[in-house]
C-alpha atoms as a PDB file:
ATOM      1  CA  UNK A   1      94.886  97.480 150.127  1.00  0.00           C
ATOM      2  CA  UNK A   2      91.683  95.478 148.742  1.00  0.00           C
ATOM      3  CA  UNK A   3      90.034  98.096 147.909  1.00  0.00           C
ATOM      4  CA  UNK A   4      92.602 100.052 146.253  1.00  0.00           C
ATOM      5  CA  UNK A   5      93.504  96.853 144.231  1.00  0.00           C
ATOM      6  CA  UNK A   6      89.813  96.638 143.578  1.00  0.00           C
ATOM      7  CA  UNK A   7      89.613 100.525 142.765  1.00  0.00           C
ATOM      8  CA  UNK A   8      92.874 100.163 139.904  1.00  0.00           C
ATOM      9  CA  UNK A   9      90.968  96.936 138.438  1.00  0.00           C
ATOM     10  CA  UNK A  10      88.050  98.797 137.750  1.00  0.00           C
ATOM     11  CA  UNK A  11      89.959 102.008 136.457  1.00  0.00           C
ATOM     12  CA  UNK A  12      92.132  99.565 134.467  1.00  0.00           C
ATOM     13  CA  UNK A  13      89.041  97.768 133.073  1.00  0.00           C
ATOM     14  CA  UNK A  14      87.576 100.802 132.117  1.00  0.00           C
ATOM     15  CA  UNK A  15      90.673 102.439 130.383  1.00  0.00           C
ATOM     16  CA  UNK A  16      90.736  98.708 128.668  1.00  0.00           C
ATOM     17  CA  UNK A  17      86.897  98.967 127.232  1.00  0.00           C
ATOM     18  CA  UNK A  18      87.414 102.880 126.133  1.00  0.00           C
ATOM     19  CA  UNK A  19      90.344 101.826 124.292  1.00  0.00           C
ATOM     20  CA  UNK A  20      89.040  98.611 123.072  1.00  0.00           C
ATOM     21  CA  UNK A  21      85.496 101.093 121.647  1.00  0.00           C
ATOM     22  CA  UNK A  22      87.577 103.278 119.777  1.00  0.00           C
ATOM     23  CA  UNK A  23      89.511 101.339 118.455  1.00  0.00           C
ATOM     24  CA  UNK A  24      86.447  99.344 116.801  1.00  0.00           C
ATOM     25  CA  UNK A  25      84.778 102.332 116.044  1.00  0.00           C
ATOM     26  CA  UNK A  26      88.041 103.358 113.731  1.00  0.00           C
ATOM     27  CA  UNK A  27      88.613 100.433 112.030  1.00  0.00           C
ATOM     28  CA  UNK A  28      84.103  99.946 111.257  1.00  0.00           C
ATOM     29  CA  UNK A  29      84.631 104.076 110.182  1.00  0.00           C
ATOM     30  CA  UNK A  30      87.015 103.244 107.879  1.00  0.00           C
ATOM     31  CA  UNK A  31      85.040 100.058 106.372  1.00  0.00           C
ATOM     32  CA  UNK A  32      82.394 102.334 105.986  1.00  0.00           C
ATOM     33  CA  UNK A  33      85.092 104.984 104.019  1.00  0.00           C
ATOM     34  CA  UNK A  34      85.744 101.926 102.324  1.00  0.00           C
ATOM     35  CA  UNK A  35      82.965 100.632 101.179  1.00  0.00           C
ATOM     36  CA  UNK A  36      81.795 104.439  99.811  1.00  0.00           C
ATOM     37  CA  UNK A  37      84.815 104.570  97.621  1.00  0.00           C
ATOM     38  CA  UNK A  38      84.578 100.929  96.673  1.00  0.00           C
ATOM     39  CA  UNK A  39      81.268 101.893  95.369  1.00  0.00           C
ATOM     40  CA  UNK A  40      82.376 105.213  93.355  1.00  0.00           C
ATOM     41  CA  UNK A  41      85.542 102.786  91.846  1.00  0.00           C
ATOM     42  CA  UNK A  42      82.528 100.637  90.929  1.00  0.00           C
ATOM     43  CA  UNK A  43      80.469 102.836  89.023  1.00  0.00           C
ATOM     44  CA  UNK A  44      83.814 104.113  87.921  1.00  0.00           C
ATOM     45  CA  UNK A  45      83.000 107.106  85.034  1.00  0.00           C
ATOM     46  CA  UNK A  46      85.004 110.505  85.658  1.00  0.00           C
ATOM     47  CA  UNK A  47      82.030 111.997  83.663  1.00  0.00           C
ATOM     48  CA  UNK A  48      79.540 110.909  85.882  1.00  0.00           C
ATOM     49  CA  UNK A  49      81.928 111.894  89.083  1.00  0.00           C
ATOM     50  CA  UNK A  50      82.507 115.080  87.570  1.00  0.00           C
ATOM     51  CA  UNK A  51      78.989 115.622  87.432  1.00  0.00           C
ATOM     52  CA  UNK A  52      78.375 114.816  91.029  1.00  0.00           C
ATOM     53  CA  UNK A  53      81.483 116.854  92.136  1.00  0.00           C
ATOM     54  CA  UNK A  54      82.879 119.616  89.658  1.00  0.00           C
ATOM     55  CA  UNK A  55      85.943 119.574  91.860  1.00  0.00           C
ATOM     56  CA  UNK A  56      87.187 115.662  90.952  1.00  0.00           C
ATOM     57  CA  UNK A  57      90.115 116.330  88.992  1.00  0.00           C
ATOM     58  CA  UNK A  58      90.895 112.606  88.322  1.00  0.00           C
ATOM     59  CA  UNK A  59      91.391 109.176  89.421  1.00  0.00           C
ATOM     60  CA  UNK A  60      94.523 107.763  90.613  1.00  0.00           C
ATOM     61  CA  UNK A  61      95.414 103.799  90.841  1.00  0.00           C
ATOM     62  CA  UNK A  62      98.108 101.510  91.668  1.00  0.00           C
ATOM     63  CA  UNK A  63      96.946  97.987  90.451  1.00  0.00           C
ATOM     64  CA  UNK A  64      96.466  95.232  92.414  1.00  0.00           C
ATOM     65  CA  UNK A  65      97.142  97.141  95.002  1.00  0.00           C
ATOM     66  CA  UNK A  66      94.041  99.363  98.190  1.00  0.00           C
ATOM     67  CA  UNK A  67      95.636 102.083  96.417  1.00  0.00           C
ATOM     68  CA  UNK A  68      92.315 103.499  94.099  1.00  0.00           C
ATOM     69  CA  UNK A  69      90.467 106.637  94.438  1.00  0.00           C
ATOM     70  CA  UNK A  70      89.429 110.055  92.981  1.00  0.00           C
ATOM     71  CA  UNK A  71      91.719 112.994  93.148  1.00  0.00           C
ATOM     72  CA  UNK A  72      90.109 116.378  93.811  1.00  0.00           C
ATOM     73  CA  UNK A  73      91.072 119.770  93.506  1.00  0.00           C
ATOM     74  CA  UNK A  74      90.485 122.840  95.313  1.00  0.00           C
ATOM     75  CA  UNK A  75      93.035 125.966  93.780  1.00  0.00           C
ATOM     76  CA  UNK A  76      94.509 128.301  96.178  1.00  0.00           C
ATOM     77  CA  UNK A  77      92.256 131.144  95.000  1.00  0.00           C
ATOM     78  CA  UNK A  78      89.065 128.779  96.187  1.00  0.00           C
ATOM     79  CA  UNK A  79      90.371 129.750  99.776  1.00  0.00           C
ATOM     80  CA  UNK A  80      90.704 126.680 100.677  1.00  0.00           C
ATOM     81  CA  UNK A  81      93.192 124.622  98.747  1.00  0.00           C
ATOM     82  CA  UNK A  82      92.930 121.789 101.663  1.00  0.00           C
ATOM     83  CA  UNK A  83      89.692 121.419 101.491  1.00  0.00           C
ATOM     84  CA  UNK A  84      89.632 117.713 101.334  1.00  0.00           C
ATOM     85  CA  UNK A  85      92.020 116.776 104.093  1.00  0.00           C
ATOM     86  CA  UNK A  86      88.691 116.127 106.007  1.00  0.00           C
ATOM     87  CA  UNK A  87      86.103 115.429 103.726  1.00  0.00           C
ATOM     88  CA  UNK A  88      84.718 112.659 101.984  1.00  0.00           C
ATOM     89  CA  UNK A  89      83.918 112.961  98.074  1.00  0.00           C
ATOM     90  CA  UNK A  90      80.068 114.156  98.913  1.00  0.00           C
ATOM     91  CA  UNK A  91      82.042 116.960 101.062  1.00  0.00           C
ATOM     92  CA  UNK A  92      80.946 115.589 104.396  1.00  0.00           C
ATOM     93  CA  UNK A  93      83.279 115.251 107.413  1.00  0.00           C
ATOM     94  CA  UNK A  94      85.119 112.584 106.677  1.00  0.00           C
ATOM     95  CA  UNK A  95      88.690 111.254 109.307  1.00  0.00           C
ATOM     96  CA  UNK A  96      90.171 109.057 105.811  1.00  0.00           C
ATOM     97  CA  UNK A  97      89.424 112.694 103.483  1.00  0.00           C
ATOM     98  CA  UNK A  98      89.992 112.263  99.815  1.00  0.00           C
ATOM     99  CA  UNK A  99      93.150 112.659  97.688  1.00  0.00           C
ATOM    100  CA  UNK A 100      93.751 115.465  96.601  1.00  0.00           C
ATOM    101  CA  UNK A 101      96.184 117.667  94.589  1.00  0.00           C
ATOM    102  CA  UNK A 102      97.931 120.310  95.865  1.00  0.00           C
ATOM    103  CA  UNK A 103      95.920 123.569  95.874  1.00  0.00           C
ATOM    104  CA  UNK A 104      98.849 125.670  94.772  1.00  0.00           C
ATOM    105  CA  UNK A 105      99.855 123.567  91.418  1.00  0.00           C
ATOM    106  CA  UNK A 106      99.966 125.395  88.458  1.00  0.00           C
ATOM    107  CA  UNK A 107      98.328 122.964  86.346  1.00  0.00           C
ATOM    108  CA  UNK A 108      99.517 124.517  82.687  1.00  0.00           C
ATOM    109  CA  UNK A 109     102.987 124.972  83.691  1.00  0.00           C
ATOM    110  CA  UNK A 110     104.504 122.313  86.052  1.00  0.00           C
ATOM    111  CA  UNK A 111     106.074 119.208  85.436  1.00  0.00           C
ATOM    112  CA  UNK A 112     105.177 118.102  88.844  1.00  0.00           C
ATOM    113  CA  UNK A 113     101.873 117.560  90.492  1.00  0.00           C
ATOM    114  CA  UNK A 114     101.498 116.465  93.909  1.00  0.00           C
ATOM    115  CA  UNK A 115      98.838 114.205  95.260  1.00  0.00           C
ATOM    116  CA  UNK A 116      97.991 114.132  99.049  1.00  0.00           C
ATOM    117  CA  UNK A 117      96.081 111.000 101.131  1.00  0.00           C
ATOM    118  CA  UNK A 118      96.053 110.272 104.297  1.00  0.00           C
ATOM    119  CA  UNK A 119      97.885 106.968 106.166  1.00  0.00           C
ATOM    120  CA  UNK A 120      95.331 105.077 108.009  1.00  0.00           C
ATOM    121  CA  UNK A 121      96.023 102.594 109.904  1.00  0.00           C
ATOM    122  CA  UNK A 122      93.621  99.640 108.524  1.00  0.00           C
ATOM    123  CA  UNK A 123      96.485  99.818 105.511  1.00  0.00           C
ATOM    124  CA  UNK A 124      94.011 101.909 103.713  1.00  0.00           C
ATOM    125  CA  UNK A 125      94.072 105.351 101.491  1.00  0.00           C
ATOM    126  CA  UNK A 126      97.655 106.203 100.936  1.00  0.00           C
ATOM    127  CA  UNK A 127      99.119 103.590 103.490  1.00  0.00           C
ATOM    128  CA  UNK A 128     100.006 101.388 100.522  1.00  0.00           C
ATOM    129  CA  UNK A 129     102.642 104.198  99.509  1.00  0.00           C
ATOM    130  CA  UNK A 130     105.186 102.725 102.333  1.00  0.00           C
ATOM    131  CA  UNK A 131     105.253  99.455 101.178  1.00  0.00           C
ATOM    132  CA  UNK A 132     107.785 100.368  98.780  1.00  0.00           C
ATOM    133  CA  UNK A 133     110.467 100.149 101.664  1.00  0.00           C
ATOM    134  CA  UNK A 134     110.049  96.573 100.095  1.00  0.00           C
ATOM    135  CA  UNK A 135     112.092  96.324  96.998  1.00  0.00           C
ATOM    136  CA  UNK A 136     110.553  92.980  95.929  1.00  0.00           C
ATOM    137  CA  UNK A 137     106.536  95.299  96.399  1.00  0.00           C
ATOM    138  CA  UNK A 138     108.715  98.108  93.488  1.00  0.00           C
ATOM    139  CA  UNK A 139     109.197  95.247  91.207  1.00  0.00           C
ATOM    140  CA  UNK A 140     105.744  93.970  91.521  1.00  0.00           C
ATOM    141  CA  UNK A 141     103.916  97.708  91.502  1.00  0.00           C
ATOM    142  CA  UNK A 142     106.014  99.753  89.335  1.00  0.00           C
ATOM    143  CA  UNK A 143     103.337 102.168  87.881  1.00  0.00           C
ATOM    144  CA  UNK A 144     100.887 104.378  88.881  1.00  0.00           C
ATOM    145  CA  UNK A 145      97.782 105.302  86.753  1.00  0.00           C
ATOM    146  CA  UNK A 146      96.144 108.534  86.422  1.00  0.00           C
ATOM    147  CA  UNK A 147      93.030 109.499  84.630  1.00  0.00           C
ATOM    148  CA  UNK A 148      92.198 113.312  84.620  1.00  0.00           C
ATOM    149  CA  UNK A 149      88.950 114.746  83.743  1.00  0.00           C
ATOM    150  CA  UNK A 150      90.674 118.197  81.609  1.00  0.00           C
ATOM    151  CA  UNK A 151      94.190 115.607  80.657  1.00  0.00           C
ATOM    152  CA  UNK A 152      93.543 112.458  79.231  1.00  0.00           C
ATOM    153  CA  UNK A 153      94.491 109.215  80.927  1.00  0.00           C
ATOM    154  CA  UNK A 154      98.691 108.613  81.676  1.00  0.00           C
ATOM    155  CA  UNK A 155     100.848 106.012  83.032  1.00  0.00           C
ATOM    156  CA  UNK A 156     104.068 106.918  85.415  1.00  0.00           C
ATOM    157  CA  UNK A 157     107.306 104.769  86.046  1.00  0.00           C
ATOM    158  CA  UNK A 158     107.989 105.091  89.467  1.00  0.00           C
ATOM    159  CA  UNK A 159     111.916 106.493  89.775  1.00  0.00           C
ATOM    160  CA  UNK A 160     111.941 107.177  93.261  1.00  0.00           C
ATOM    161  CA  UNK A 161     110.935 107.115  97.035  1.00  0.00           C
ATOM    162  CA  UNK A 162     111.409 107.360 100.502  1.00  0.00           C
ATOM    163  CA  UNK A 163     111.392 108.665 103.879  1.00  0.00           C
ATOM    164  CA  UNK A 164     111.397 112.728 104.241  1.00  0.00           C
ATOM    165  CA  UNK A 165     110.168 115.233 106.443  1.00  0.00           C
ATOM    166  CA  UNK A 166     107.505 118.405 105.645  1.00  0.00           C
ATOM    167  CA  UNK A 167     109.884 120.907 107.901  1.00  0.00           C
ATOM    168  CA  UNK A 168     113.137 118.805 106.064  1.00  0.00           C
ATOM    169  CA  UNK A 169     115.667 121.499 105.671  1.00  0.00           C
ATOM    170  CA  UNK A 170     117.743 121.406 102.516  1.00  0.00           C
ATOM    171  CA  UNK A 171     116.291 119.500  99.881  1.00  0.00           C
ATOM    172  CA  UNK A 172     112.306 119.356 101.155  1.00  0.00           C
ATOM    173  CA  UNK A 173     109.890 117.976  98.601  1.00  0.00           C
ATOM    174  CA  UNK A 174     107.112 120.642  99.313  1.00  0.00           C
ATOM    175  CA  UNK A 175     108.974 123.534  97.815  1.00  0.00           C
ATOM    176  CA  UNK A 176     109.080 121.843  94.240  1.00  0.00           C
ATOM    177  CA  UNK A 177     105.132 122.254  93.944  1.00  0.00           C
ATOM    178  CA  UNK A 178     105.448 123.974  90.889  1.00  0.00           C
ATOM    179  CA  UNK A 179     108.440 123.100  88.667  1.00  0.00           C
ATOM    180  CA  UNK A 180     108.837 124.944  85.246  1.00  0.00           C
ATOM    181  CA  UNK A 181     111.932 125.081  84.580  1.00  0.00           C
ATOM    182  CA  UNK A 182     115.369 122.853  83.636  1.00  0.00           C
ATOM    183  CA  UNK A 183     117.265 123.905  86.195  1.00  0.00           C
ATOM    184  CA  UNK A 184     114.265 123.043  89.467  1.00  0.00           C
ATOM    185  CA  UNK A 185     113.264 120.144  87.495  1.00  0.00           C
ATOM    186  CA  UNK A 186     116.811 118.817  87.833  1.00  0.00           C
ATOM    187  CA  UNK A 187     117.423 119.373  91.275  1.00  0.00           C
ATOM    188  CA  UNK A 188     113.921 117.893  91.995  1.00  0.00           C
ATOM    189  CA  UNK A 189     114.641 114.935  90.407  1.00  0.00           C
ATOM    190  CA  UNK A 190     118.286 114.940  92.005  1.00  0.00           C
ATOM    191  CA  UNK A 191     116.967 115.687  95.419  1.00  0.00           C
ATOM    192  CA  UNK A 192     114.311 112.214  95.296  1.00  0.00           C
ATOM    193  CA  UNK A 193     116.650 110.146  93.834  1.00  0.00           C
ATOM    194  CA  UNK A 194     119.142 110.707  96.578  1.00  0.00           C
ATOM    195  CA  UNK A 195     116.637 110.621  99.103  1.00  0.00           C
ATOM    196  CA  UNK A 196     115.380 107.022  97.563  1.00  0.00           C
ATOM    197  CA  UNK A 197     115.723 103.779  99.433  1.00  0.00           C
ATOM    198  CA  UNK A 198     117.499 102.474  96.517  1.00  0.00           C
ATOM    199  CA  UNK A 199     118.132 103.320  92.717  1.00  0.00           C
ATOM    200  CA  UNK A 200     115.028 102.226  90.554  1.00  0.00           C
ATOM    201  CA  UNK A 201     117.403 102.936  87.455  1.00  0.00           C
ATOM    202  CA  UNK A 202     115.213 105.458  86.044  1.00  0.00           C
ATOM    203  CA  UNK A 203     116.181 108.952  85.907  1.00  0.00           C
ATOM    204  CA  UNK A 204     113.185 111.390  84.162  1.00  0.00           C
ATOM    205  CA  UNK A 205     114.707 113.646  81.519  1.00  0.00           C
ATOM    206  CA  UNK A 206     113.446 117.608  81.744  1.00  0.00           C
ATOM    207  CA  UNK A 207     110.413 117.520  80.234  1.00  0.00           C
ATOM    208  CA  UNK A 208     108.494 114.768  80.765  1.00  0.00           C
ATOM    209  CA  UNK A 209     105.869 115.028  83.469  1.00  0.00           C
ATOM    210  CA  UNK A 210     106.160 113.802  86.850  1.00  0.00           C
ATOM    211  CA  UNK A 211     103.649 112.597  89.801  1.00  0.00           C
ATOM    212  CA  UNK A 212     104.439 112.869  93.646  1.00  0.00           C
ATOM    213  CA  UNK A 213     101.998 111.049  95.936  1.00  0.00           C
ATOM    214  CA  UNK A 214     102.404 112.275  99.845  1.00  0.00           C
ATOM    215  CA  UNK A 215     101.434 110.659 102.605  1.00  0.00           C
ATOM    216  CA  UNK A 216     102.265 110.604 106.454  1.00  0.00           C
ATOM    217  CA  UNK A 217     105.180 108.257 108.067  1.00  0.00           C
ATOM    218  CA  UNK A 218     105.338 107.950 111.802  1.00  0.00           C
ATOM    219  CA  UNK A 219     109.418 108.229 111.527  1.00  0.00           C
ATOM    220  CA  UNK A 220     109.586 111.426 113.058  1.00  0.00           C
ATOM    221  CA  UNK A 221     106.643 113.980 114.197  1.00  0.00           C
ATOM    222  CA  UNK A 222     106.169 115.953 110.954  1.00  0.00           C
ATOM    223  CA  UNK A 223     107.554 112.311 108.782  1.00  0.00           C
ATOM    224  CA  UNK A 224     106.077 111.735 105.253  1.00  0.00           C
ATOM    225  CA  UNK A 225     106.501 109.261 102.551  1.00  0.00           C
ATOM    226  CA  UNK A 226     106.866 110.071  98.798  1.00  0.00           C
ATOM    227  CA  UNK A 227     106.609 108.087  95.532  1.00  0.00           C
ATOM    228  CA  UNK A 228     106.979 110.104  92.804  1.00  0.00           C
ATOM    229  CA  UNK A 229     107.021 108.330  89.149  1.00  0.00           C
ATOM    230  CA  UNK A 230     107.590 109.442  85.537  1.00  0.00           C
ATOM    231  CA  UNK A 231     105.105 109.707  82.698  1.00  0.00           C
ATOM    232  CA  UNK A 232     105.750 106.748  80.331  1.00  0.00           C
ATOM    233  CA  UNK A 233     105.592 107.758  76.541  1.00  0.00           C
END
């Protein structure tokens, strides 16, 4: 039985020191991540980013809050309108990616764009999006910021979000990637404000742009979290 016990102490030391590696080696990756885009949001000019990368569409911040980073774009017909799921902004393999905005938005024509990032667990890149569970976090971070390179600079009014699902049946958030007319752009803004945590009290009138940022929620196997906010005048 000594050695056995001896045998599952060493097994149990090893499993320990794997585990205890990788878990370093994600949380120094994503310092690293970090520390790249703390640099770009440093030298901060979408001209200059542009320059560097013709596929930054913008830059997208939530103040005072991790939430700060560059927004690309890859359209559908690029062949590959997730290009950035995986990639940092120099287009190198990258685990955090870059935000991004959906591949398949028309950008003329829809009242809705939607902006991916991932969750990662050191509470960076899109993480910050769940901490609106937290009504007193709403009242204390109720705007997002967006400055395009093609579309100026906005503000939105966050109206809603929540808890969904990609494969949600029913009302599903991904299906309202392109909203042009009043009828969708009712229902979409029906569909999140029902789906909300609780009512922010504003309700976007058809016309008036909106932003959804995505990101993943561990609530169920294919879970996500959306904010989605309203361009202020």
């Amino acid at each position: 039985m000594g050695k056995v016990r001896k045998l599952l102490f060493v097994i149990c030391l090893i499993v320990f020191l794997v585990s205890a590696f990788m878990l370093a080696k994600y949380f120094y990756t994503g310092h690293v991540v970090q520390k790249e885009f703390k640099q770009l949001e440093e030298e901060y000019s979408l001209e200059e980013l542009y320059a560097e990368n013709s596929d930054t569409f913008g830059w997208v911040k939530i103040e005072d809050t991790k939430l700060s980073y560059p927004v690309m774009f890859t359209p559908v017909d690029s062949n590959d309108p997730e290009f950035y799921l995986r990639k940092n902004f120099q287009k190198e393999y990258s685990a955090a990616g870059t935000p991004f905005l959906d591949g398949y938005t028309d950008l003329e024509n829809s009242l809705n764009w939607t902006i991916y990032g991932h969750h990662m667990k050191d509470g960076t890149m899109f993480r910050t999006l769940l901490d609106y569970d937290d009504e007193g976090f709403y009242e204390q971070h109720p705007v997002i910021e967006l400055d395009t390179v093609d579309y100026g600079k906005h503000r939105y009014q966050i109206f809603a979000f929540g808890k969904t699902d990609a494969l949600a049946e029913g009302f599903n958030v991904y299906n309202y990637i392109n909203v042009t007319d009043e009828y969708t752009y009712n229902e979409y803004v029906r569909g999140l404000k029902n789906m909300s945590k609780y009512d922010t009290g504003v309700t976007p009138q058809y016309g008036q742009k909106i932003i959804t940022l995505s990101t993943c929620s561990y609530h169920s196997e294919e879970g996500r979290y959306v904010v989605a906010a309203v361009e202020i005048e």
